[in-house]
PDB file of N, CA and C in Angstrom:
ATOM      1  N   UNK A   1      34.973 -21.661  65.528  1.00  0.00           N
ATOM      2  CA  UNK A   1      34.018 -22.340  66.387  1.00  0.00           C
ATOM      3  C   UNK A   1      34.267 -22.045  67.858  1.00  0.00           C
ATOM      4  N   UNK A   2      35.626 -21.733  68.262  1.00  0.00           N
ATOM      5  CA  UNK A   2      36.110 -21.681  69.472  1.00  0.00           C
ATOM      6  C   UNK A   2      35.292 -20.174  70.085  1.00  0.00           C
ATOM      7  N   UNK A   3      34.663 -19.300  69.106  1.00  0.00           N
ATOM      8  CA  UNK A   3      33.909 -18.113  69.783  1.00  0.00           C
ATOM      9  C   UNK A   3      32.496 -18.434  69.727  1.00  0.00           C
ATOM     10  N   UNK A   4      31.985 -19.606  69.815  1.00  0.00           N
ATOM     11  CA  UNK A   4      30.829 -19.774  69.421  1.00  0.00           C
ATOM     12  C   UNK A   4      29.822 -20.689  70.309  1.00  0.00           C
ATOM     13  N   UNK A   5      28.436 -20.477  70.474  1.00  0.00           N
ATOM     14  CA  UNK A   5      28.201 -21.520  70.976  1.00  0.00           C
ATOM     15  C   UNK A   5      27.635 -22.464  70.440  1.00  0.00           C
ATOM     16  N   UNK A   6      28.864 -23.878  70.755  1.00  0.00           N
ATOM     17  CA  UNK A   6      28.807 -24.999  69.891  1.00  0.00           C
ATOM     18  C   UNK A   6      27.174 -25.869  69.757  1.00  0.00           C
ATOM     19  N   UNK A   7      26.145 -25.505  70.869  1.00  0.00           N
ATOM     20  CA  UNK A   7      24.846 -26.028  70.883  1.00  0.00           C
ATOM     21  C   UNK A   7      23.878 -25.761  69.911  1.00  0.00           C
ATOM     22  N   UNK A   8      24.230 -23.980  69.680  1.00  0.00           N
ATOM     23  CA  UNK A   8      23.706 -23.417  68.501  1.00  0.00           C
ATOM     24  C   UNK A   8      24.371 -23.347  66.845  1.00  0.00           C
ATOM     25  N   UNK A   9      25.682 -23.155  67.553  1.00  0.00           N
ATOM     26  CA  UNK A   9      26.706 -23.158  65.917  1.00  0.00           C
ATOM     27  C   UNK A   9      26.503 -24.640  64.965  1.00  0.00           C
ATOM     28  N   UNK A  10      26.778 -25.491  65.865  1.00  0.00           N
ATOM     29  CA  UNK A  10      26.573 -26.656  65.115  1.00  0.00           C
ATOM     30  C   UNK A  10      25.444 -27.452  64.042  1.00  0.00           C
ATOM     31  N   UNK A  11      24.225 -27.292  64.874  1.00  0.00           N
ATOM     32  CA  UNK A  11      23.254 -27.239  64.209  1.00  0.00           C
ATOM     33  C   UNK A  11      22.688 -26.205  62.915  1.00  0.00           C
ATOM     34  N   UNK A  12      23.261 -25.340  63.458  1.00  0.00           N
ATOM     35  CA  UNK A  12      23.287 -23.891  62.114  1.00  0.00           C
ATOM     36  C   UNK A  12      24.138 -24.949  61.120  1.00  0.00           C
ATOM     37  N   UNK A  13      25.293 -25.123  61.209  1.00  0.00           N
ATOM     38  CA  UNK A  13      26.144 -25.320  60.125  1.00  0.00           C
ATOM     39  C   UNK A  13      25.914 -26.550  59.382  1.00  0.00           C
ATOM     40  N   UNK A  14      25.501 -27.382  60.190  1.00  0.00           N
ATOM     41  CA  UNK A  14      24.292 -28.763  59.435  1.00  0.00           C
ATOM     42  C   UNK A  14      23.257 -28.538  58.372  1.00  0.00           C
ATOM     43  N   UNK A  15      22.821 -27.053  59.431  1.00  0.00           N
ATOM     44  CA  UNK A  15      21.404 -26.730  58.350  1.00  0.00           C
ATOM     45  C   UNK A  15      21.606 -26.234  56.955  1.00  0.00           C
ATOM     46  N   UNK A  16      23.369 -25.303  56.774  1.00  0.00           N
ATOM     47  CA  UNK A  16      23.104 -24.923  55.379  1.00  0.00           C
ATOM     48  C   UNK A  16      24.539 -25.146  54.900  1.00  0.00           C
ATOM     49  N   UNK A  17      25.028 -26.593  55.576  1.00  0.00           N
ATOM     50  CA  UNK A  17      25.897 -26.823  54.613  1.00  0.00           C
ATOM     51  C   UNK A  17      25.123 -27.677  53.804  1.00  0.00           C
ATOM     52  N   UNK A  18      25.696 -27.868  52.537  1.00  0.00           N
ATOM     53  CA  UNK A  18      25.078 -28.596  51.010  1.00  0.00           C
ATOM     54  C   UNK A  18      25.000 -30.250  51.542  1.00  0.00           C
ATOM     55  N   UNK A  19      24.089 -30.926  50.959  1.00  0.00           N
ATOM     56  CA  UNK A  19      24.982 -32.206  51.430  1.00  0.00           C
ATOM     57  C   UNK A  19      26.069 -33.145  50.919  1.00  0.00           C
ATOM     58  N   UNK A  20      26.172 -32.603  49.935  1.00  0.00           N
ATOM     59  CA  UNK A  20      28.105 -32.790  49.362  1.00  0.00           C
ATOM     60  C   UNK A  20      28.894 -31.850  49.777  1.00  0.00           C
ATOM     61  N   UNK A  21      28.449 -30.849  50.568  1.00  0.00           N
ATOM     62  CA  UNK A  21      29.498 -29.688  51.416  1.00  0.00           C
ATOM     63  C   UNK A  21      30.332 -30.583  51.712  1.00  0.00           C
ATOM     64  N   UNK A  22      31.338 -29.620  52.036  1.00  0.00           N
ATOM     65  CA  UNK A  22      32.584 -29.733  53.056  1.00  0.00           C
ATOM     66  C   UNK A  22      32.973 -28.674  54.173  1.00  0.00           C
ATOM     67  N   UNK A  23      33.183 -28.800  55.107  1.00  0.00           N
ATOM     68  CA  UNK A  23      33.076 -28.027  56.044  1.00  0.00           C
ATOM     69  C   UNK A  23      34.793 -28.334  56.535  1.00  0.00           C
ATOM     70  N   UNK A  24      35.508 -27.119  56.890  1.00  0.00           N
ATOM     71  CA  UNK A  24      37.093 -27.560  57.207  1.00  0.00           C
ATOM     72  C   UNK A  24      37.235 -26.432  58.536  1.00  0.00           C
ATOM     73  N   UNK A  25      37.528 -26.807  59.696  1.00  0.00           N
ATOM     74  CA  UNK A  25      37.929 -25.649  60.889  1.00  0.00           C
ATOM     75  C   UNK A  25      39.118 -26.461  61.548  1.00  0.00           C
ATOM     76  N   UNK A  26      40.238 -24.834  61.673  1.00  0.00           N
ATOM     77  CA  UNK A  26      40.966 -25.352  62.689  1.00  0.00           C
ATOM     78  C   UNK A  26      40.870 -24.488  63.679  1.00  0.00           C
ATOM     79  N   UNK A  27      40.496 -25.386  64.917  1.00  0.00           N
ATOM     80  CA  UNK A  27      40.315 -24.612  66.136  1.00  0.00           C
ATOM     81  C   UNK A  27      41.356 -25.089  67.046  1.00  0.00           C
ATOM     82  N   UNK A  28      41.392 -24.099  68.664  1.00  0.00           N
ATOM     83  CA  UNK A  28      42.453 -24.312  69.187  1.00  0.00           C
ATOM     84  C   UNK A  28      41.810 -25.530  70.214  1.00  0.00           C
ATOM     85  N   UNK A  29      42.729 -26.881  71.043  1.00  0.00           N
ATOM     86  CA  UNK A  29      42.091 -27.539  71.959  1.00  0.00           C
ATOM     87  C   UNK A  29      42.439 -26.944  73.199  1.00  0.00           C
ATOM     88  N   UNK A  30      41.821 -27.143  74.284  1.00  0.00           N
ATOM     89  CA  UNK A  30      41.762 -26.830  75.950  1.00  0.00           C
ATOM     90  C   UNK A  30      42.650 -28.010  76.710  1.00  0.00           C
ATOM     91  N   UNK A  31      42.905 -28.827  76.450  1.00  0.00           N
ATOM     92  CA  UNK A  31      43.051 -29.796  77.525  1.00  0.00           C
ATOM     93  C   UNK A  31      44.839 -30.071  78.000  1.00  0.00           C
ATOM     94  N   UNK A  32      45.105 -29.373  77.691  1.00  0.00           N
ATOM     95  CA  UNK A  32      46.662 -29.035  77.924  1.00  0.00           C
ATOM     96  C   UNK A  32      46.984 -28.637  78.957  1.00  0.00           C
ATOM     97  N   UNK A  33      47.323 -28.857  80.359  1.00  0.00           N
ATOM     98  CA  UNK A  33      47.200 -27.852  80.965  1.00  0.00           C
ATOM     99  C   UNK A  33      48.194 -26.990  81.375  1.00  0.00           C
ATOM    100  N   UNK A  34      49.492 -27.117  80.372  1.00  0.00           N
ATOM    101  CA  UNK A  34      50.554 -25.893  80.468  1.00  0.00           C
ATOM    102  C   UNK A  34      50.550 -25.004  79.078  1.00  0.00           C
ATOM    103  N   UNK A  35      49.384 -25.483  78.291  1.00  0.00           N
ATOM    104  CA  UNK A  35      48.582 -24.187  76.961  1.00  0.00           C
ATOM    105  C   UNK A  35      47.838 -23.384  78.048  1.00  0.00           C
ATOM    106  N   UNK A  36      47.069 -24.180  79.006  1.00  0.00           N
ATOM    107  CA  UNK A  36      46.111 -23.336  79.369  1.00  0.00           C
ATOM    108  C   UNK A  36      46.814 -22.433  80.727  1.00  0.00           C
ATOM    109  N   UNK A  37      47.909 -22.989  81.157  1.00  0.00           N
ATOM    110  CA  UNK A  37      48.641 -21.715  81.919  1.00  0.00           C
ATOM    111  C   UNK A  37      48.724 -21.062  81.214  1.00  0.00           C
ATOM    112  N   UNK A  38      49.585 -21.453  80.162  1.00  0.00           N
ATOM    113  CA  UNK A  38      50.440 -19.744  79.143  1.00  0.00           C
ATOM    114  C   UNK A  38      48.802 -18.688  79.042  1.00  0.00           C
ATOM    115  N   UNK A  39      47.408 -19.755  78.608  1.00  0.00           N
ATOM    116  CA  UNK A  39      46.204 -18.956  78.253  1.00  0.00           C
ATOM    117  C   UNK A  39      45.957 -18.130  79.386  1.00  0.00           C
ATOM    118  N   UNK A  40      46.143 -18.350  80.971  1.00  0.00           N
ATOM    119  CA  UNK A  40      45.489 -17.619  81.753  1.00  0.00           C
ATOM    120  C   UNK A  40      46.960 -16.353  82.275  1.00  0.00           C
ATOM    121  N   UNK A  41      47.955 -16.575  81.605  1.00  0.00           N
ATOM    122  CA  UNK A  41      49.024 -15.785  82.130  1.00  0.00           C
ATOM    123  C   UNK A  41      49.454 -14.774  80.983  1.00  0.00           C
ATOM    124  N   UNK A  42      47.928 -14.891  79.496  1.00  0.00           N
ATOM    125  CA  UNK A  42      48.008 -13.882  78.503  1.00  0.00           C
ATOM    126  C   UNK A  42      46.780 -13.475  78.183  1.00  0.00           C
ATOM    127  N   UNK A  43      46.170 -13.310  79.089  1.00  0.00           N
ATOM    128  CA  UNK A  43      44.606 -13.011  78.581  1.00  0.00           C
ATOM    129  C   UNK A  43      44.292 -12.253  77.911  1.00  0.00           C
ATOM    130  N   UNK A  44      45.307 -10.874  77.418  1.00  0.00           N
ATOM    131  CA  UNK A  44      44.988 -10.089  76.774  1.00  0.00           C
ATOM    132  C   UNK A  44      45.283 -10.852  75.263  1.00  0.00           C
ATOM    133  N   UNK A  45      45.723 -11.849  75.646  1.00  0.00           N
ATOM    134  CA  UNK A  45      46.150 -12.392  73.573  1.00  0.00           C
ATOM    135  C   UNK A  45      44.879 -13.013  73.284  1.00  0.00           C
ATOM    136  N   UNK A  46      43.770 -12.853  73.982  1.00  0.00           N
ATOM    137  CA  UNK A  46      42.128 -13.268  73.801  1.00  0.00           C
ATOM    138  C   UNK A  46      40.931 -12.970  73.522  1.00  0.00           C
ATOM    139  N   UNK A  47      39.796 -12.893  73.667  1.00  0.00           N
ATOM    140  CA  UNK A  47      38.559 -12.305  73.720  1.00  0.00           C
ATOM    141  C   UNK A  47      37.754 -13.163  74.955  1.00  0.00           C
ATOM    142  N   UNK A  48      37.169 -12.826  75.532  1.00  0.00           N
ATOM    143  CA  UNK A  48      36.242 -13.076  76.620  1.00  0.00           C
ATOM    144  C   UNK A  48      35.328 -14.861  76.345  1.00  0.00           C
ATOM    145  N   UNK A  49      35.070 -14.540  75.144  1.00  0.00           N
ATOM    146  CA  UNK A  49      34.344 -15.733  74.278  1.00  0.00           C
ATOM    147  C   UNK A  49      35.007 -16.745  74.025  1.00  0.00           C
ATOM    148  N   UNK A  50      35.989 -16.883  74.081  1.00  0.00           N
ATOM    149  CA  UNK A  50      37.243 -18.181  73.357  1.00  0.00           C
ATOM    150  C   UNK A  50      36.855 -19.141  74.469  1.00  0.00           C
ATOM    151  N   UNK A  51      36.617 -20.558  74.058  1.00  0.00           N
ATOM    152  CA  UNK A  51      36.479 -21.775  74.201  1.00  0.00           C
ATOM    153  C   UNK A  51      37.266 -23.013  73.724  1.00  0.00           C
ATOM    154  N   UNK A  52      38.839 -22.808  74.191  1.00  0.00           N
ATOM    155  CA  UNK A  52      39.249 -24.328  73.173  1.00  0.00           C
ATOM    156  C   UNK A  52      38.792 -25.115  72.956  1.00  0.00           C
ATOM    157  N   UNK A  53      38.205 -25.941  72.366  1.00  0.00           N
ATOM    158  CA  UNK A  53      37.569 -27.432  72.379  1.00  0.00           C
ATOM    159  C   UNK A  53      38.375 -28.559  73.409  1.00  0.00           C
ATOM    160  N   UNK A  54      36.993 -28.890  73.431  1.00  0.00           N
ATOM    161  CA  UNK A  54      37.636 -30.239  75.020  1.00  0.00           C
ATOM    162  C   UNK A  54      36.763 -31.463  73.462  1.00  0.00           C
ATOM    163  N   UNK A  55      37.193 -32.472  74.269  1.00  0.00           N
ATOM    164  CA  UNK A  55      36.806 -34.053  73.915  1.00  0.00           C
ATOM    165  C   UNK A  55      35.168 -34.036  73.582  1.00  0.00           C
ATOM    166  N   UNK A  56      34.494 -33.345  74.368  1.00  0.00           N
ATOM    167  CA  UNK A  56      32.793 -33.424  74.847  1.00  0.00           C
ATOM    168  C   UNK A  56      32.501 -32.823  73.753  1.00  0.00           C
ATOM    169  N   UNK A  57      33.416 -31.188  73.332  1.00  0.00           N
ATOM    170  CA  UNK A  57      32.618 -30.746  71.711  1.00  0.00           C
ATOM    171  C   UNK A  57      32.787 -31.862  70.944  1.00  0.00           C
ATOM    172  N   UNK A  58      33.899 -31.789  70.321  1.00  0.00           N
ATOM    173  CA  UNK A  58      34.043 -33.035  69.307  1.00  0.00           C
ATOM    174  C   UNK A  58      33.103 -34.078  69.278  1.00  0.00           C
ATOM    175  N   UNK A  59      32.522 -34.540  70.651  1.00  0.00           N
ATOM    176  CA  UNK A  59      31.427 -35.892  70.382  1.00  0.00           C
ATOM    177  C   UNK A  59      30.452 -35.089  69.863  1.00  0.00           C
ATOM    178  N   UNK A  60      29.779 -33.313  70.718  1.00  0.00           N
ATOM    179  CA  UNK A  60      28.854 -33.010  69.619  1.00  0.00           C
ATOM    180  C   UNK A  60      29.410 -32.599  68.342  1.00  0.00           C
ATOM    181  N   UNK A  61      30.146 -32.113  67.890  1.00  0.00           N
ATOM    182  CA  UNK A  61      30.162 -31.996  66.437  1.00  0.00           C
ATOM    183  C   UNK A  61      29.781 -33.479  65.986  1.00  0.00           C
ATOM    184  N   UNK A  62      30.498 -34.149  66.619  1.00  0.00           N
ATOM    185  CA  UNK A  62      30.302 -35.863  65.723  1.00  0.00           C
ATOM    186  C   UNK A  62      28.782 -36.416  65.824  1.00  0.00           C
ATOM    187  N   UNK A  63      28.111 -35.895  66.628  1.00  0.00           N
ATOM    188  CA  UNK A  63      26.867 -36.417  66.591  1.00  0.00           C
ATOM    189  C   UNK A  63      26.023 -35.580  65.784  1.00  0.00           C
ATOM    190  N   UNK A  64      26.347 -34.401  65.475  1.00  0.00           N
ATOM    191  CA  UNK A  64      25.985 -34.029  63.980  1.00  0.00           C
ATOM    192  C   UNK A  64      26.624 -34.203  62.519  1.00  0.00           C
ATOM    193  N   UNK A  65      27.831 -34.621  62.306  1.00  0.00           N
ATOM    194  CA  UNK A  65      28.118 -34.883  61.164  1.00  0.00           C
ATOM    195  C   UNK A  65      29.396 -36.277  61.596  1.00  0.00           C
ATOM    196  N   UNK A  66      28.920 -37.025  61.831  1.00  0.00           N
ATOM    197  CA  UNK A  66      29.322 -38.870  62.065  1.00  0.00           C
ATOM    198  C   UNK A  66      30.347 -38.869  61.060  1.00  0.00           C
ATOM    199  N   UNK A  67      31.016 -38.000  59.800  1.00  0.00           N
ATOM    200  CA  UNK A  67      31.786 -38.180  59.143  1.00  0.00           C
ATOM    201  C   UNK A  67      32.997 -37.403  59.321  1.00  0.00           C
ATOM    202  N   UNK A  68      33.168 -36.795  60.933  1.00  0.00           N
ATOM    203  CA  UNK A  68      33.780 -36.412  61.362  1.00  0.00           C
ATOM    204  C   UNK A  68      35.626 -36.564  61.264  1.00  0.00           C
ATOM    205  N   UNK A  69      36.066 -36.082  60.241  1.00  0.00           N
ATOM    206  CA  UNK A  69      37.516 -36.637  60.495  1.00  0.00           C
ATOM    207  C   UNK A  69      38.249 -35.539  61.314  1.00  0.00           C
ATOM    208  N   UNK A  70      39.793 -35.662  62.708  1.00  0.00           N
ATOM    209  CA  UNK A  70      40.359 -34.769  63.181  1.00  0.00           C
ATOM    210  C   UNK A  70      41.571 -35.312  62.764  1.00  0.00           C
ATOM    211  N   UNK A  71      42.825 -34.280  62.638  1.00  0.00           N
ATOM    212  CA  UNK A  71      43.882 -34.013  63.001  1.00  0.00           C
ATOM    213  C   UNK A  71      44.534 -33.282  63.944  1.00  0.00           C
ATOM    214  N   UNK A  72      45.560 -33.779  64.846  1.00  0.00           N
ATOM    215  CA  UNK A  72      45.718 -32.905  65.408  1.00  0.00           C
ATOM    216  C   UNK A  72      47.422 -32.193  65.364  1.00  0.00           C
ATOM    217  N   UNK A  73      47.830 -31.395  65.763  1.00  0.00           N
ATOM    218  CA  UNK A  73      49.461 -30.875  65.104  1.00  0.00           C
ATOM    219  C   UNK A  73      49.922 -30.130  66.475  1.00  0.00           C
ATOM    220  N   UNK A  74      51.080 -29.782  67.140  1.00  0.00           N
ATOM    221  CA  UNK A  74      51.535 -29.039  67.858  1.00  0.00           C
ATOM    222  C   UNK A  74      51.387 -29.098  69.174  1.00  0.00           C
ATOM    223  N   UNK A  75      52.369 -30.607  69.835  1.00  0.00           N
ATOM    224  CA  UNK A  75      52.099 -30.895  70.785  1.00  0.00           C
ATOM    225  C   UNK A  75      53.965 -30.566  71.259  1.00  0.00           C
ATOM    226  N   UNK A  76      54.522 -31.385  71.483  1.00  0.00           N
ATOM    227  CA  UNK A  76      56.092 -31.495  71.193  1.00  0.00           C
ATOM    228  C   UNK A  76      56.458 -30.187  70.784  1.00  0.00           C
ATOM    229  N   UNK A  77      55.972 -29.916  69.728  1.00  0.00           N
ATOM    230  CA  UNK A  77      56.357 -28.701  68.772  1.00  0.00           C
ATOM    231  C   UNK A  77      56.750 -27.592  69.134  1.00  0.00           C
ATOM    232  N   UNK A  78      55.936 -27.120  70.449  1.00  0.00           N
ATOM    233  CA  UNK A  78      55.689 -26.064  71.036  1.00  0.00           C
ATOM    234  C   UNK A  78      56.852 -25.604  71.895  1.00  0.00           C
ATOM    235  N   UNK A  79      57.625 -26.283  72.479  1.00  0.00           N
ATOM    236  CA  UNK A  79      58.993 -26.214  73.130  1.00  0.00           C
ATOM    237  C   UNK A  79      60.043 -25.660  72.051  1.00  0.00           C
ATOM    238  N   UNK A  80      59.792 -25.651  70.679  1.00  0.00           N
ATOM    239  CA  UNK A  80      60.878 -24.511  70.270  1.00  0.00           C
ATOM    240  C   UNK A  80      60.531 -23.160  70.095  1.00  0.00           C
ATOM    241  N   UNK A  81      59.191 -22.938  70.731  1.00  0.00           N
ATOM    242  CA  UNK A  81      58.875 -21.402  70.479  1.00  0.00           C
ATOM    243  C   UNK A  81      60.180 -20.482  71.435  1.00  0.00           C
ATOM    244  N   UNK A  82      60.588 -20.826  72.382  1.00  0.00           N
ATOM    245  CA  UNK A  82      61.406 -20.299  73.101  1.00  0.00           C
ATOM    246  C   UNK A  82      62.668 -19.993  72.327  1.00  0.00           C
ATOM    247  N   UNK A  83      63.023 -20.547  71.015  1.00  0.00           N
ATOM    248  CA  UNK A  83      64.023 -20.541  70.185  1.00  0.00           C
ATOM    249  C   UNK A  83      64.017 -19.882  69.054  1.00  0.00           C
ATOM    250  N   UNK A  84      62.871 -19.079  68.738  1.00  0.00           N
ATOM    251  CA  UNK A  84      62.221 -18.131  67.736  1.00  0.00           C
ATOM    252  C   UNK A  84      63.577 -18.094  67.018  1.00  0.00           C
ATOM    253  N   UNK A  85      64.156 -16.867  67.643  1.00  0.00           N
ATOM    254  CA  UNK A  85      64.951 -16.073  66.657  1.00  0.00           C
ATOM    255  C   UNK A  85      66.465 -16.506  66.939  1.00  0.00           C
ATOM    256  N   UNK A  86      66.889 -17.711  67.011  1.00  0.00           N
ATOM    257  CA  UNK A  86      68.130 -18.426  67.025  1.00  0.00           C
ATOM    258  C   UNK A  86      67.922 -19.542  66.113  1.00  0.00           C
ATOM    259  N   UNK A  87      69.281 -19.329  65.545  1.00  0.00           N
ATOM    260  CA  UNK A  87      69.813 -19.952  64.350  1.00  0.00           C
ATOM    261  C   UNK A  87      69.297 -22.234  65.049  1.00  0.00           C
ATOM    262  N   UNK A  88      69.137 -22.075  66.281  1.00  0.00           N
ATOM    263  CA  UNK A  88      68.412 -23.193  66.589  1.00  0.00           C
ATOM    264  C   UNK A  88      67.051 -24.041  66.270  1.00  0.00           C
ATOM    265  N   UNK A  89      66.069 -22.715  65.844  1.00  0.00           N
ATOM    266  CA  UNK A  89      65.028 -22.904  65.685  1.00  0.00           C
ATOM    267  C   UNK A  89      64.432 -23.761  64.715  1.00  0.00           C
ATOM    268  N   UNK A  90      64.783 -23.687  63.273  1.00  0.00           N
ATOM    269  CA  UNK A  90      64.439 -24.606  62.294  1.00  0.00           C
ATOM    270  C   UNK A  90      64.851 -25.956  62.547  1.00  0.00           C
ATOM    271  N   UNK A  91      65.910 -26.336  63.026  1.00  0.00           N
ATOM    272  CA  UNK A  91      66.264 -28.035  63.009  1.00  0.00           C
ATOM    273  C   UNK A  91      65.295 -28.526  64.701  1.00  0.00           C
ATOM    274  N   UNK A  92      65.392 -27.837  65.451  1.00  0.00           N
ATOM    275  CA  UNK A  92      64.704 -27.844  66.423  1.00  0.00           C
ATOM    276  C   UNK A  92      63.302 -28.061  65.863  1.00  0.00           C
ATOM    277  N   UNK A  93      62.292 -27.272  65.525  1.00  0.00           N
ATOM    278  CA  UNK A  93      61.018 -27.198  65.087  1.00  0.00           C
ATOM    279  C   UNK A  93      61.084 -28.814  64.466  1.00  0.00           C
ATOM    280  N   UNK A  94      61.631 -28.709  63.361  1.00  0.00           N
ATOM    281  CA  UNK A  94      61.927 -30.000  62.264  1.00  0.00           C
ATOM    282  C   UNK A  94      61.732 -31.170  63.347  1.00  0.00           C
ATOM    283  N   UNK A  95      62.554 -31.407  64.556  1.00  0.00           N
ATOM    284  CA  UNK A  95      62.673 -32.584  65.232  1.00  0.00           C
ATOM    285  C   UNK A  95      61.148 -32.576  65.730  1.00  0.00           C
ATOM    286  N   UNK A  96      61.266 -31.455  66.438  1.00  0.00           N
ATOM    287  CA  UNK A  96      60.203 -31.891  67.527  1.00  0.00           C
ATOM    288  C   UNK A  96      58.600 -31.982  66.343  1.00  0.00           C
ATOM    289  N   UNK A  97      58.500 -31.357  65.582  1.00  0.00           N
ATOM    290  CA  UNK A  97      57.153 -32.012  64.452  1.00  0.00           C
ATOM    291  C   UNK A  97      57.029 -33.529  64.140  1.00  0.00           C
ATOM    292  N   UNK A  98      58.604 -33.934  63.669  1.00  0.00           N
ATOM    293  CA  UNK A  98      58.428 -35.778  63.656  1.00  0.00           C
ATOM    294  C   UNK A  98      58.115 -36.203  65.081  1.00  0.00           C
ATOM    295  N   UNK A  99      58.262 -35.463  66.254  1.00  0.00           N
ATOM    296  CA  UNK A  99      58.204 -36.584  67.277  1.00  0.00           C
ATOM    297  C   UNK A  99      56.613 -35.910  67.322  1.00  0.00           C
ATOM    298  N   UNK A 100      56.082 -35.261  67.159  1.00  0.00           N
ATOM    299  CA  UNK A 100      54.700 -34.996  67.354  1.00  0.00           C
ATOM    300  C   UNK A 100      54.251 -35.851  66.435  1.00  0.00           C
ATOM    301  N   UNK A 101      54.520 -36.249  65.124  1.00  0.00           N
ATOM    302  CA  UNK A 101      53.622 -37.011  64.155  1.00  0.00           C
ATOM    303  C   UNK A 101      53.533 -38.446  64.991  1.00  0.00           C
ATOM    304  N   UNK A 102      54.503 -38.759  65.798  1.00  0.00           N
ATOM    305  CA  UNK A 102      54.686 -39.915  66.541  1.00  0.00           C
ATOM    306  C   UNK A 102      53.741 -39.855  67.864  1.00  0.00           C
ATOM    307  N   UNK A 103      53.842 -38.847  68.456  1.00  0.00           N
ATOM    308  CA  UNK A 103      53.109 -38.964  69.443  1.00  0.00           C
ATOM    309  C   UNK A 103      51.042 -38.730  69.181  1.00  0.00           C
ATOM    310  N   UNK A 104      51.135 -38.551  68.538  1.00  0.00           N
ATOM    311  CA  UNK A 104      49.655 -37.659  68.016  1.00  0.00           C
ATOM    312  C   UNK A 104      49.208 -38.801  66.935  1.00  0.00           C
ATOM    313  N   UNK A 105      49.763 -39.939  67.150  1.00  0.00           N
ATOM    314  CA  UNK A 105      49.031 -40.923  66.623  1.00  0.00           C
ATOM    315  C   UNK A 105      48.387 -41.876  67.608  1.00  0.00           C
ATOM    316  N   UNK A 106      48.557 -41.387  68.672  1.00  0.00           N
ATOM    317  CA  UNK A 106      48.375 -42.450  69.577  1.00  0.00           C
ATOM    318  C   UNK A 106      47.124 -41.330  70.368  1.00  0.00           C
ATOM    319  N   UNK A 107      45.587 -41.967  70.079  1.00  0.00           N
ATOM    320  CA  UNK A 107      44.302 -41.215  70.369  1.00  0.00           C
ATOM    321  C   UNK A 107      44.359 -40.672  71.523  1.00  0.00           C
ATOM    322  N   UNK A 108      45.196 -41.224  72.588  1.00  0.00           N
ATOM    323  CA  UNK A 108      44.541 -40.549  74.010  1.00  0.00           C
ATOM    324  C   UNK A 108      45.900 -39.531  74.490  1.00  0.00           C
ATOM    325  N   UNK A 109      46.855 -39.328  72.908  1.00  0.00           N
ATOM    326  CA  UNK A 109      47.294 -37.935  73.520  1.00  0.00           C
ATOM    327  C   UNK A 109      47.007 -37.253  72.691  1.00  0.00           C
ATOM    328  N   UNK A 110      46.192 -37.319  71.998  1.00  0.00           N
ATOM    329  CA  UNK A 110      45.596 -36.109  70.811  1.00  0.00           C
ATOM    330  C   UNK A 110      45.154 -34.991  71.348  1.00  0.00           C
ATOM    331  N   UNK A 111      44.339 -35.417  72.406  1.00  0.00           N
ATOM    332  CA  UNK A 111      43.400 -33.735  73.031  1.00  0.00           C
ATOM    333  C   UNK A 111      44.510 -32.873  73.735  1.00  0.00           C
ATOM    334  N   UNK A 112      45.678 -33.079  73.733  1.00  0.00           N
ATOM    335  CA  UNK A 112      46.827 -32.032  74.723  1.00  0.00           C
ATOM    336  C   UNK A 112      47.421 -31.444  73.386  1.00  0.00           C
ATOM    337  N   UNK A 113      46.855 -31.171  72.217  1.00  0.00           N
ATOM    338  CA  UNK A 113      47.697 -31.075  71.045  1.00  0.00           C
ATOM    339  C   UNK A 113      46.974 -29.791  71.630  1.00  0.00           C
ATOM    340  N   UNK A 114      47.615 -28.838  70.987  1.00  0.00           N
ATOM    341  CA  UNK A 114      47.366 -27.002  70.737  1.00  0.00           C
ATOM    342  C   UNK A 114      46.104 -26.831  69.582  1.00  0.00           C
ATOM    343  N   UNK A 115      46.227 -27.745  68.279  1.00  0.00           N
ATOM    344  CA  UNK A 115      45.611 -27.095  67.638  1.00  0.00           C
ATOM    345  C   UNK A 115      44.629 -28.524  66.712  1.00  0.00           C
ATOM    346  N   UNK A 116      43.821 -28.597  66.558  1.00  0.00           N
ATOM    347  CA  UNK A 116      42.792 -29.842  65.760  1.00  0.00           C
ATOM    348  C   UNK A 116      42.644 -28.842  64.565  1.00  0.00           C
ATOM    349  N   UNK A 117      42.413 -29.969  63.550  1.00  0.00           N
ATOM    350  CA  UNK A 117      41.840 -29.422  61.999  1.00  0.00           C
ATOM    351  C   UNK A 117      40.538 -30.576  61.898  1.00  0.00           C
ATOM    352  N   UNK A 118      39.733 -30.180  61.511  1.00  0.00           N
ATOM    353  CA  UNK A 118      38.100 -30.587  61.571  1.00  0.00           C
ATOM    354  C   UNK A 118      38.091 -30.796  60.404  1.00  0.00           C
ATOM    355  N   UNK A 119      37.354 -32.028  59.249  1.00  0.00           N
ATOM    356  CA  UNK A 119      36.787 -31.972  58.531  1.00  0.00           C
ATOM    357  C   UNK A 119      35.540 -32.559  58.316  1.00  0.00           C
ATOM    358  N   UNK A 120      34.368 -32.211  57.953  1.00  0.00           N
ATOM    359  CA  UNK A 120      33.367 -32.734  58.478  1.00  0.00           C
ATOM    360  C   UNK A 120      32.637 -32.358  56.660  1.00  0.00           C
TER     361      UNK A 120
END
């Protein structure tokens, strides 16, 4: 969805999903604003078209399918990327995911998460 425009995509995907469809996207969010440094200090890891989702899509997706459920994952998390390839990394990752399940329950820090899963 993040290459798309959500005015037109959305309504498309209303029109021919079934109406017992299920529709599942994980897209990346925008509202981070040290994701969106790393985004403007790697532009080549992009395409011209990429749009993270802000708060404002989500109300339109939700005002087309009101059965809107989100998750969101990889807020905290993201501070062990620096630890890739040290024997640090797994118990590291491990911590900082529980403190994200902790923090990412609480609605008004959801949109700084990296990544939403959509089910609609």
């Amino acid at each position: 969805l993040h290459h798309l425009d959500l005015n037109q995509a959305i309504p498309q995907i209303r029109r021919v999903l079934k109406p017992s469809g299920t529709a599942l996207f994980l897209e990346p969010m925008g509202c981070n604003p040290l994701i969106n440094a790393w985004r403007r200090l790697t532009p080549n890891l992009r395409t011209v078209d990429e749009h993270p989702l802000l708060p404002d899509d989500l109300e339109l997706i939700r005002s087309h399918f009101p059965t809107l459920h989100s998750r969101y994952f990889c807020l905290a998390a993201l501070a062990a990327a620096p630890f890739l390839n040290t024997p640090m990394f797994q118990p590291l990752l491990a911590t900082l995911q529980r403190l994200d399940r902790t923090l990412l329950s609480i609605p008004q820090i959801q949109p700084f998460s990296w990544i939403v899963v959509m089910k609609f």
